[in-house]
Protein backbone atom coordinates (compact mmCIF):
# COMPACT_ATOMS: atom_id res chain seq x y z
CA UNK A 1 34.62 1.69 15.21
CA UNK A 2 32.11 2.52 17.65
CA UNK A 3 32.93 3.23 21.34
CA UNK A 4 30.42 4.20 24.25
CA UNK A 5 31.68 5.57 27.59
CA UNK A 6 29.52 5.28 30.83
CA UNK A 7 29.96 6.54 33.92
CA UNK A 8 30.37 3.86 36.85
CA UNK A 9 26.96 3.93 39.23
CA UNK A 10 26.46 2.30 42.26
CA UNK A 11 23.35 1.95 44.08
CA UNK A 12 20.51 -0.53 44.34
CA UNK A 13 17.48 -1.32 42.99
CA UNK A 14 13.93 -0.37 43.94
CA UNK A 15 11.64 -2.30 46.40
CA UNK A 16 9.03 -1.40 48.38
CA UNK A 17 11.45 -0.38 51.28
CA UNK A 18 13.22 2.63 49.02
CA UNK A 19 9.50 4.18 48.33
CA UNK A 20 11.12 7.50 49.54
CA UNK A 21 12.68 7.41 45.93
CA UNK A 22 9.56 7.13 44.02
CA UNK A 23 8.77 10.68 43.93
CA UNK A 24 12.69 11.23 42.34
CA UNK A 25 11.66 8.39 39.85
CA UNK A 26 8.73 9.73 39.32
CA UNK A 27 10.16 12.97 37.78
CA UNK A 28 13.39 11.41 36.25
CA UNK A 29 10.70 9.50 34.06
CA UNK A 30 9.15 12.68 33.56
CA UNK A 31 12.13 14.21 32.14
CA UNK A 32 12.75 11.15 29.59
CA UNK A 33 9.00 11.72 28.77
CA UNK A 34 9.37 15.49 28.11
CA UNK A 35 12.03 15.12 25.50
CA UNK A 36 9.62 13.05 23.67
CA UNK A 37 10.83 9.45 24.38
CA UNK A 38 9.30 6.84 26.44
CA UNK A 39 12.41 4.42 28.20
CA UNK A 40 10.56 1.15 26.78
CA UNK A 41 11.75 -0.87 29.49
CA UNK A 42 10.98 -0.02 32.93
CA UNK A 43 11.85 -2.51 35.38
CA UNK A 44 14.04 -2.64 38.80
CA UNK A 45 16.95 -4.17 36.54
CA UNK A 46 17.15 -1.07 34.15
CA UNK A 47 16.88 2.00 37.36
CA UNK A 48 19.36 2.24 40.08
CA UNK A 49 19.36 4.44 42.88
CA UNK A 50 21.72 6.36 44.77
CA UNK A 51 21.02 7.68 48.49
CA UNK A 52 22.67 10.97 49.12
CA UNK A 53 24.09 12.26 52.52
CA UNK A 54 21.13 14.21 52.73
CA UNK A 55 18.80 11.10 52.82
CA UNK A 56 17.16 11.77 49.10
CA UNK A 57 17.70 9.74 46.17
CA UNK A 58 19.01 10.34 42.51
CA UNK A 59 17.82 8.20 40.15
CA UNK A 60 19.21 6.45 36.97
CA UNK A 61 17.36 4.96 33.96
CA UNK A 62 19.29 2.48 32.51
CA UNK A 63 19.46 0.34 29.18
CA UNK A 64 17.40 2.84 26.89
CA UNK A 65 17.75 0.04 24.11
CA UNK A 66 14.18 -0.32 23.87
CA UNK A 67 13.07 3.41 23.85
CA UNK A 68 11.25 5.63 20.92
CA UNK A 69 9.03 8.19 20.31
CA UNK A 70 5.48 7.19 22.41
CA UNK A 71 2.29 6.68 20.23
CA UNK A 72 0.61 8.81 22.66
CA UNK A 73 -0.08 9.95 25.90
CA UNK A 74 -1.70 6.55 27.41
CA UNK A 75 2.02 5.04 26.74
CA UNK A 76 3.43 7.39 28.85
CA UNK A 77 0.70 6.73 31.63
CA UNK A 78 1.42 2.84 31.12
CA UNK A 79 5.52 3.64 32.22
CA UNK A 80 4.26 5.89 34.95
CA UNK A 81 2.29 2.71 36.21
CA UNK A 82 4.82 0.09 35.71
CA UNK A 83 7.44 2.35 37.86
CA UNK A 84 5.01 2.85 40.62
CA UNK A 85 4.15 -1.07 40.61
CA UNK A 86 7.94 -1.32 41.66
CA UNK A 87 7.64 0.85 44.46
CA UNK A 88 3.48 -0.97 45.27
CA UNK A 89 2.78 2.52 44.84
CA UNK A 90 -0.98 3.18 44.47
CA UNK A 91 -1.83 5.05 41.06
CA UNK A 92 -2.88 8.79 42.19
CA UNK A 93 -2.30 10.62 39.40
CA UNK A 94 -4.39 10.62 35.81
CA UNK A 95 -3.39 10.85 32.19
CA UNK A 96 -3.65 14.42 32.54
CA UNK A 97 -0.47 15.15 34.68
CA UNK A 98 1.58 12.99 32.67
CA UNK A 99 4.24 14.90 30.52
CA UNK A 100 4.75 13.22 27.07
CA UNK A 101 5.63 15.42 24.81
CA UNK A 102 8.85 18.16 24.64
């Protein structure tokens, strides 16, 4: 028997009007990408966010069904991209800022 507790989240997905949260995305993804795992799956469905009091934004990945060890760097780079797509964020950064390894 196999059982798996989650918390309940609520928030909302990203659009181009939460692009205040794409700097807190930006670095959650980080995080998945520094212990060595790329999510897989990045898409508005599978990230929710939560506005604080303070007017910021914590960020959840969801649905890591689809996530594994990256080939390499440029995979990493390809999540960054797709995340930043859902905000219309233009690409400012290069491969070499891009954490994808522990």
């Amino acid at each position: 028997v196999f059982f798996l507790a989650t918390a309940r989240v609520e928030g909302h997905h990203p659009d181009p009007a939460t692009r205040d949260a794409l700097l807190p995305a930006e670095e959650a993804l980080q995080r998945i990408h520094g212990l060595g795992l790329v999510h897989g799956d990045v898409r508005a469905d599978n990230i929710l966010l939560q506005q604080t009091p303070g007017g910021t934004y914590k960020v959840w990945f969801l649905d890591f069904g689809h996530s594994h060890a990256p080939a390499g760097p440029e995979e990493c780079m390809d999540e960054l991209q797709e995340l930043r797509a859902l905000f219309r964020a233009s690409d400012s950064s290069n491969a070499s800022d891009v954490n994808c390894y522990p």
